[in-house]
C-alpha atoms as a PDB file:
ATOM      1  CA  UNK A   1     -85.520 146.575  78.348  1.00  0.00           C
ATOM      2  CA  UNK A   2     -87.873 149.362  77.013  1.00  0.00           C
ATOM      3  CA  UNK A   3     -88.589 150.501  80.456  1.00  0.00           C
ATOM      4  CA  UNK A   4     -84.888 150.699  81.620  1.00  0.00           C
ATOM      5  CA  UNK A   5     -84.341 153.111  78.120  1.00  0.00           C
ATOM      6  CA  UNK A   6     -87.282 155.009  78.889  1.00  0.00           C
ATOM      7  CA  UNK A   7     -86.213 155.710  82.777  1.00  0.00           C
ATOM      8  CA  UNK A   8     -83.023 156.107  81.578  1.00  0.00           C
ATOM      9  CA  UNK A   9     -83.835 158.854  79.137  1.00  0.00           C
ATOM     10  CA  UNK A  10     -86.422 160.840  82.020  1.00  0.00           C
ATOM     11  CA  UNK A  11     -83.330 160.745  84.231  1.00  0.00           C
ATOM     12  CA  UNK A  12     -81.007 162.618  81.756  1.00  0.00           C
ATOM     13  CA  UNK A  13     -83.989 165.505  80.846  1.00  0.00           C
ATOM     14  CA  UNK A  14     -85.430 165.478  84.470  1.00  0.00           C
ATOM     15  CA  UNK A  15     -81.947 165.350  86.110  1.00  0.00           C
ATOM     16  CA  UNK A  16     -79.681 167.193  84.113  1.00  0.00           C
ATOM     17  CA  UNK A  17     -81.441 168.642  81.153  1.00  0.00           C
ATOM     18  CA  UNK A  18     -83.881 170.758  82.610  1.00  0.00           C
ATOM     19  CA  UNK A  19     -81.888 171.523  85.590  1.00  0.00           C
ATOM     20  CA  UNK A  20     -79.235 172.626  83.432  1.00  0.00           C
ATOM     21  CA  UNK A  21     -81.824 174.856  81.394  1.00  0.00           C
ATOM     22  CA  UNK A  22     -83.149 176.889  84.589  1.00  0.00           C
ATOM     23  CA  UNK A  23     -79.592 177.414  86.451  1.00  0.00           C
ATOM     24  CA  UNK A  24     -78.656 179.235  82.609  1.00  0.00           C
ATOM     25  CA  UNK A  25     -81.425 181.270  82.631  1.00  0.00           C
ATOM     26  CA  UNK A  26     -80.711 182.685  86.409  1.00  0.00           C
ATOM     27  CA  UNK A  27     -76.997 183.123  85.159  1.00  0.00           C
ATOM     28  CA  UNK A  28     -78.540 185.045  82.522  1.00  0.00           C
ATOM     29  CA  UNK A  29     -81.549 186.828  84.524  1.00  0.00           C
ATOM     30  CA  UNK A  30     -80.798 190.448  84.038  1.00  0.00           C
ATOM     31  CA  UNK A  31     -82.216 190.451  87.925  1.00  0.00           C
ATOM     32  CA  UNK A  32     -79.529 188.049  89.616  1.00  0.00           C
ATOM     33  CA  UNK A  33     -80.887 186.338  92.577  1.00  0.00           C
ATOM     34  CA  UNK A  34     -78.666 184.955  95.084  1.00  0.00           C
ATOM     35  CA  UNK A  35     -80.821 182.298  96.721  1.00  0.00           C
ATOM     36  CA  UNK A  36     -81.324 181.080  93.101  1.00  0.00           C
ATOM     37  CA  UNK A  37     -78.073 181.079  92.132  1.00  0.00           C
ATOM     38  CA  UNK A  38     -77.272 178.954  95.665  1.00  0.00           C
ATOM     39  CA  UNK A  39     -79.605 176.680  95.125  1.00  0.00           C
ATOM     40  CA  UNK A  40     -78.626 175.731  91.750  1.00  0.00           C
ATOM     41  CA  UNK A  41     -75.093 175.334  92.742  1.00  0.00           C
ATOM     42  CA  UNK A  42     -76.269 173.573  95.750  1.00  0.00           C
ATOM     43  CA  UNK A  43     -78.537 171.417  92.665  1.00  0.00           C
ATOM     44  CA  UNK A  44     -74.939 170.527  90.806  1.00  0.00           C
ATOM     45  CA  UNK A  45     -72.970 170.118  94.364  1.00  0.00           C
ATOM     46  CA  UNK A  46     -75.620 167.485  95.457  1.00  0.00           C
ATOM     47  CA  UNK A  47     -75.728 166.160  91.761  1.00  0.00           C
ATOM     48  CA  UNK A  48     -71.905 165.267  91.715  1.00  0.00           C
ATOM     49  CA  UNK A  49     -71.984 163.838  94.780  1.00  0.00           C
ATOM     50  CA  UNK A  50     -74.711 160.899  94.198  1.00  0.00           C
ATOM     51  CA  UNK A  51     -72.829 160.250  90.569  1.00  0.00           C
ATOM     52  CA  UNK A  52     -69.359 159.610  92.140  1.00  0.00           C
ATOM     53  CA  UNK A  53     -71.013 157.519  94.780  1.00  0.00           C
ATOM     54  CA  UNK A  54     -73.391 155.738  92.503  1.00  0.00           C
ATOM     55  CA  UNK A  55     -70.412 154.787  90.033  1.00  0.00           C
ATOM     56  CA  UNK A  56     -68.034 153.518  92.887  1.00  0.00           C
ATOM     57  CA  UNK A  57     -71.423 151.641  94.299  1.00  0.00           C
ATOM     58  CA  UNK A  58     -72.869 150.424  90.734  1.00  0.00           C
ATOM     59  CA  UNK A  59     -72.478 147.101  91.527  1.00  0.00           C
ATOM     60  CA  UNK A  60     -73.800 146.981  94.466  1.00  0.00           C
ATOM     61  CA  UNK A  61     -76.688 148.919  93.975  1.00  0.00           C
ATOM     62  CA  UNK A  62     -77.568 148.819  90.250  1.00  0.00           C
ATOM     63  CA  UNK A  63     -79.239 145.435  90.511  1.00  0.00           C
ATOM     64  CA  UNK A  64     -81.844 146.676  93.343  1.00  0.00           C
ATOM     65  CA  UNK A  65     -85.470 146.656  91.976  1.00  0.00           C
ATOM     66  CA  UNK A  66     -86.939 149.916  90.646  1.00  0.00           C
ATOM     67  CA  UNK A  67     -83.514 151.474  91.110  1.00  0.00           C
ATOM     68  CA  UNK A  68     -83.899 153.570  88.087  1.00  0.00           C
ATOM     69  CA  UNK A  69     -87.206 154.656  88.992  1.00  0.00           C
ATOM     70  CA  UNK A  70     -86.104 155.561  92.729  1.00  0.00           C
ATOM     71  CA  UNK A  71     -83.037 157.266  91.236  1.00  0.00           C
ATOM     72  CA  UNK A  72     -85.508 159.361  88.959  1.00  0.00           C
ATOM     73  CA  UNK A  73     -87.801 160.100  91.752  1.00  0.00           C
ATOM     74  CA  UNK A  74     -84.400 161.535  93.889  1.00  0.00           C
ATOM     75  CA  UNK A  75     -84.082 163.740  91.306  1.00  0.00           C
ATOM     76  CA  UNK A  76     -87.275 165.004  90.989  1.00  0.00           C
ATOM     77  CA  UNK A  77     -86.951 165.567  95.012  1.00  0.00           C
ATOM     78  CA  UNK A  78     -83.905 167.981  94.517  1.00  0.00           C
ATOM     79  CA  UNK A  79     -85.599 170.838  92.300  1.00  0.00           C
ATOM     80  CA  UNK A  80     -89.162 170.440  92.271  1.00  0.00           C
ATOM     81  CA  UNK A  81     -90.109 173.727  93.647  1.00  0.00           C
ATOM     82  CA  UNK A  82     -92.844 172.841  96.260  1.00  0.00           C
ATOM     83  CA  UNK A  83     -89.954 169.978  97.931  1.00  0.00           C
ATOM     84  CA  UNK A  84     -86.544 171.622  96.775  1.00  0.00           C
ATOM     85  CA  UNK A  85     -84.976 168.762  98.525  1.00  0.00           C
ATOM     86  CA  UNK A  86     -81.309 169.717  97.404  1.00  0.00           C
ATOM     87  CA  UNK A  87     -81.558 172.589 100.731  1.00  0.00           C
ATOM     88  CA  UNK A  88     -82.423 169.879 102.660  1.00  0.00           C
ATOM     89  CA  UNK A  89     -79.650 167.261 102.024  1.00  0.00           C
ATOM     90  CA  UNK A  90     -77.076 169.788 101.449  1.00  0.00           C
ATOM     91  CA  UNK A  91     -77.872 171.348 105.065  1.00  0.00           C
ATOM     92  CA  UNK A  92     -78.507 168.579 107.085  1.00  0.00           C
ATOM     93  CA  UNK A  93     -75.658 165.833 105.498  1.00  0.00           C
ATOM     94  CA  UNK A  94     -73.102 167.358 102.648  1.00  0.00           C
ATOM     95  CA  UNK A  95     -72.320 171.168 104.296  1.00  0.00           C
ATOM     96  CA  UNK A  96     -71.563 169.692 107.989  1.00  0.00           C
ATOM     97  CA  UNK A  97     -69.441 166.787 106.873  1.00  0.00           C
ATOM     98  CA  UNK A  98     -67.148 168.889 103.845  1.00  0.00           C
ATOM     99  CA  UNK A  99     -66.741 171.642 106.616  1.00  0.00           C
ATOM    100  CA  UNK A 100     -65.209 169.138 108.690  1.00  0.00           C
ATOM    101  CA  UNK A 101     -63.341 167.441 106.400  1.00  0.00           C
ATOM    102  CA  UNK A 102     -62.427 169.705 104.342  1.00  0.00           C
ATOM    103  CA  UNK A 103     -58.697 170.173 104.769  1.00  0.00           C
ATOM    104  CA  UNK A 104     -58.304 166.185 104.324  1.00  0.00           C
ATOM    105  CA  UNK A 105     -60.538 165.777 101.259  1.00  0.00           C
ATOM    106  CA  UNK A 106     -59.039 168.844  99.364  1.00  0.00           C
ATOM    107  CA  UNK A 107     -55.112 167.193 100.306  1.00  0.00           C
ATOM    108  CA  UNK A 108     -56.476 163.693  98.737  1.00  0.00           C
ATOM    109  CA  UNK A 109     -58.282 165.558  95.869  1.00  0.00           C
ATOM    110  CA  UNK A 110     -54.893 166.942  95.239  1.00  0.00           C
ATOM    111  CA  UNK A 111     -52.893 164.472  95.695  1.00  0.00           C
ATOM    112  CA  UNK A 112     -55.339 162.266  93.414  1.00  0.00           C
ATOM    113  CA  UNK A 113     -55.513 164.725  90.839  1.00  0.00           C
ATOM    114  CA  UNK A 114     -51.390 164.935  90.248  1.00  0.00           C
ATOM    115  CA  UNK A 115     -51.722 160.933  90.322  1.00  0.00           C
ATOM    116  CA  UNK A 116     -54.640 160.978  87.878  1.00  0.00           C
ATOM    117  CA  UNK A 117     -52.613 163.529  85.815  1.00  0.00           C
ATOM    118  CA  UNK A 118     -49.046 161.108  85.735  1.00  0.00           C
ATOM    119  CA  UNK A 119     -51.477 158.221  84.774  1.00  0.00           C
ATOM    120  CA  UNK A 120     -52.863 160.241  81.590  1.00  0.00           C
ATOM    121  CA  UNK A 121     -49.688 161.411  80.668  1.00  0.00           C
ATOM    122  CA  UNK A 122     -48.355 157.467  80.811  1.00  0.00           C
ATOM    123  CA  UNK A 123     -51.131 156.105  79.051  1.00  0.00           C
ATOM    124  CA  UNK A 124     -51.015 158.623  76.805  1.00  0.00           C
ATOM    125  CA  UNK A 125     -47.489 158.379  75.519  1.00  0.00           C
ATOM    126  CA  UNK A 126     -47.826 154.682  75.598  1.00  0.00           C
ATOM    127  CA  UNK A 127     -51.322 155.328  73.326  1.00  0.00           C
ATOM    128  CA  UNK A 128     -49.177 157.712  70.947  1.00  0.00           C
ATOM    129  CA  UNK A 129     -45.870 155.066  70.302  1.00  0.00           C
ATOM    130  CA  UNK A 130     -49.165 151.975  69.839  1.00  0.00           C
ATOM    131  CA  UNK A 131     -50.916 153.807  67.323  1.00  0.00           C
ATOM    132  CA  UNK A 132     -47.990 155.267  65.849  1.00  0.00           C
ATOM    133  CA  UNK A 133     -46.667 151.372  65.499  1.00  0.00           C
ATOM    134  CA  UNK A 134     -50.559 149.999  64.445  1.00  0.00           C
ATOM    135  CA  UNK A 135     -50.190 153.017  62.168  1.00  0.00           C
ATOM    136  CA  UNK A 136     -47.550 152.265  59.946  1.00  0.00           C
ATOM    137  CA  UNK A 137     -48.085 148.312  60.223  1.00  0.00           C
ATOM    138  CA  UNK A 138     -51.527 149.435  58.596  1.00  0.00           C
ATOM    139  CA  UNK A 139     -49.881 151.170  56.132  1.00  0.00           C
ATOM    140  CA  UNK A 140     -47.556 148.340  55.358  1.00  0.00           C
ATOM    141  CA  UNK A 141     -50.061 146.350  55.046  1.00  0.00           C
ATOM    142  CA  UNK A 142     -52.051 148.602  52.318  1.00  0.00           C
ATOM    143  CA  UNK A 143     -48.731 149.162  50.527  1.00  0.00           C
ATOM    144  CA  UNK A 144     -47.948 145.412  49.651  1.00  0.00           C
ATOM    145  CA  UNK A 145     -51.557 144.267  49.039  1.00  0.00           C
ATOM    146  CA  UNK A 146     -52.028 147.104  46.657  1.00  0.00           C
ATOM    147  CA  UNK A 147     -48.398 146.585  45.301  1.00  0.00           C
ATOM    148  CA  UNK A 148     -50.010 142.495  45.314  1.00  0.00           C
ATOM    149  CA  UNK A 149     -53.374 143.715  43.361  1.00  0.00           C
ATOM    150  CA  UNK A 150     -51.333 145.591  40.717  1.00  0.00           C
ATOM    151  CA  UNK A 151     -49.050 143.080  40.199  1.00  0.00           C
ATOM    152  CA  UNK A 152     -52.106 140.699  39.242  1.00  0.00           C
ATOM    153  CA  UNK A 153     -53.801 143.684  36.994  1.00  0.00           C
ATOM    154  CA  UNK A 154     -50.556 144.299  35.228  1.00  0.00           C
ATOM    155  CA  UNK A 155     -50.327 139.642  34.799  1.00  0.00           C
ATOM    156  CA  UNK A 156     -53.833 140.514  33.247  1.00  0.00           C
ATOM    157  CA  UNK A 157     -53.538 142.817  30.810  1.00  0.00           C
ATOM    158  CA  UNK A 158     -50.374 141.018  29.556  1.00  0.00           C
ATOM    159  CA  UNK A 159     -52.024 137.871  29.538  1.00  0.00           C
ATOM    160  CA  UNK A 160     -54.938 139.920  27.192  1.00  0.00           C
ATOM    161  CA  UNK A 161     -52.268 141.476  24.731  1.00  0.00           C
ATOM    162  CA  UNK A 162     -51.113 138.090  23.829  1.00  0.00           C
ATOM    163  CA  UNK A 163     -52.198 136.503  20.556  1.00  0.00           C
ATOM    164  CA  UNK A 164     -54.439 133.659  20.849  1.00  0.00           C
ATOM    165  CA  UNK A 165     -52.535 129.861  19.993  1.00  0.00           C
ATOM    166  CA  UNK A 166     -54.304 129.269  16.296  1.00  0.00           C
ATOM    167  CA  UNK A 167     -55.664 126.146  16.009  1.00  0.00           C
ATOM    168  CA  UNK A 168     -53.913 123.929  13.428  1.00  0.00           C
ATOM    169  CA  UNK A 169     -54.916 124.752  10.231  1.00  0.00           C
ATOM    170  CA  UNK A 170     -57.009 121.717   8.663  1.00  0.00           C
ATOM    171  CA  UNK A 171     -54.994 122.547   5.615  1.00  0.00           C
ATOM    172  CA  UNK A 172     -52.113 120.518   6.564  1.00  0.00           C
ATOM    173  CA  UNK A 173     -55.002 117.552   6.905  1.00  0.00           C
ATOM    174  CA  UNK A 174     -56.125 118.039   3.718  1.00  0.00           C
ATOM    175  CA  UNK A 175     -52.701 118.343   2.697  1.00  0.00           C
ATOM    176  CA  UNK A 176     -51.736 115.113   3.790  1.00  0.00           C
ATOM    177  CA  UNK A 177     -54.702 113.176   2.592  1.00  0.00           C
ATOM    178  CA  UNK A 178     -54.502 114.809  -0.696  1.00  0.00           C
ATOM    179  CA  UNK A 179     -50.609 113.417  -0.642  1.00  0.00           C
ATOM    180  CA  UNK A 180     -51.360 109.648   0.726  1.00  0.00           C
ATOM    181  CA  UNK A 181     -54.407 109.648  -1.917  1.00  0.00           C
ATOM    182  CA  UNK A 182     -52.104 110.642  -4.518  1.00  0.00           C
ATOM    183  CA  UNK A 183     -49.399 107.607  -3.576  1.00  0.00           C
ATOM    184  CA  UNK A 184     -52.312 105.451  -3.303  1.00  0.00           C
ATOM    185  CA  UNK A 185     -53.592 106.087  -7.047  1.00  0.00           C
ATOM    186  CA  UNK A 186     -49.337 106.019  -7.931  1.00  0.00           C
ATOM    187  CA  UNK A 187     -49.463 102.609  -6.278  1.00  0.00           C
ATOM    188  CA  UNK A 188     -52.429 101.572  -8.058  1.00  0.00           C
ATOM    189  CA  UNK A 189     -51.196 102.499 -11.104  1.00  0.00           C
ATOM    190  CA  UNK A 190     -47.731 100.840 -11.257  1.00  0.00           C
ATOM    191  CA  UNK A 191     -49.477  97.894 -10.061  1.00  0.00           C
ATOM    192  CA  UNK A 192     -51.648  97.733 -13.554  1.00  0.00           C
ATOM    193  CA  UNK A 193     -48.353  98.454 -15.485  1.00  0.00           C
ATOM    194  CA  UNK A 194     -47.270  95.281 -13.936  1.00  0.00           C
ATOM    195  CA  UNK A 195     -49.915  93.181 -14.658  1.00  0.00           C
ATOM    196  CA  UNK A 196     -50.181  94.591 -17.971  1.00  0.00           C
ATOM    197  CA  UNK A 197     -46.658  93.255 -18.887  1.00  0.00           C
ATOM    198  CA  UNK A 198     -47.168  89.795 -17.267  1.00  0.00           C
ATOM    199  CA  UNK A 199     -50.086  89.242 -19.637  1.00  0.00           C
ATOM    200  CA  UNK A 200     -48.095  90.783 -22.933  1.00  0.00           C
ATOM    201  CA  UNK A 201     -45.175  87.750 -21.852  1.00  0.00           C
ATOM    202  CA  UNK A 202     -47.784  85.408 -21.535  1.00  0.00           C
ATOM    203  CA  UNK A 203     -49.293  86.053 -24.923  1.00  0.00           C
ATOM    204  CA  UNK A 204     -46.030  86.171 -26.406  1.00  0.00           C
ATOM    205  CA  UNK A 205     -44.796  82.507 -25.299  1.00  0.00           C
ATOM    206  CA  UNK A 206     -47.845  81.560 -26.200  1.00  0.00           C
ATOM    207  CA  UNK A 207     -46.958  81.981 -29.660  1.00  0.00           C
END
């Protein structure tokens, strides 16, 4: 894994980094040099080529051992200065087959391109009416659980304001003891009245 992100990273400063660096300083050379210039276009030409072939090929190829590494080394080949391999491949295999071809490839580049260019346009009106949609769902969806949240907040701070149910005062307990106590000793005491008079009739029959 760490060696696939290390190749991985050479191939994008070797490949396209650095050759990107030297073909803006001959742009920029206050001495223009032709052959430079050609070379560097041949550099990108040659470049392009292997990418659109490697991505229609990935599968194919991607799984071969030490692919990475070979695909660094290729690039290496094409603008090290004592190989400059990108003259040789462009001479011997990519100038001889686009001169001969040329008139076909540029009608399917053309006719892919106006394809390519109905197929954005599709996708992206069908993109624009989806995320308009997902949009306003979304924003549906914010509106009634924040309308949800402060409906509960508002509950809350209602249910706060509200007095607290007071116990029941022990008073009333007292109350009522204090009243079944009292007809208690009022029992009590009519009971002693009566027995009081029993005895007094007693006595007097006694007599």
């Amino acid at each position: 894994m760490i060696e696939e992100v290390i190749t991985k990273s050479l191939i994008l400063v070797l490949g396209y980094a650095y050759p990107a660096l030297q073909c803006f300083k001959s742009v920029e050379s206050t001495r223009v040099e032709i052959h430079e210039l050609r070379f560097w276009c041949q550099y990108w030409i040659t470049v392009a080529v292997i990418t659109v072939f490697e991505k229609m090929g990935d599968v194919l190829v991607s799984w071969l051992p030490m692919y990475g590494e070979m695909k660094l080394a290729l690039f290496i080949y094409l603008w090290y200065p004592r190989t400059k391999g990108t003259g040789k491949i462009y001479e011997s295999f990519l100038r001889p087959y686009v001169l001969k071809h040329e008139t076909s490839i540029d009608r399917s580049l053309i006719e892919f391109r106006e394809r390519a260019w109905d197929l954005a346009l599709y996708y992206w009106n069908n993109c624009t009416e989806l995320g308009s949609t997902t949009v306003l769902q979304c924003l549906e969806y914010v509106s009634t659980q924040s309308s949800r949240i402060l409906y509960q907040d508002v509950a809350n701070e209602l249910s706060l304001k509200e007095p607290p149910s007071s116990p029941k005062s022990s008073s009333s307990g007292v109350f009522r003891w204090f009243k079944s106590d009292k007809r208690r000793q009022v029992g009590s005491g009519s009971g002693f009245v009566q027995h009081r008079d029993q005895a007094t009739k007693i006595k007097n029959n006694k007599r």
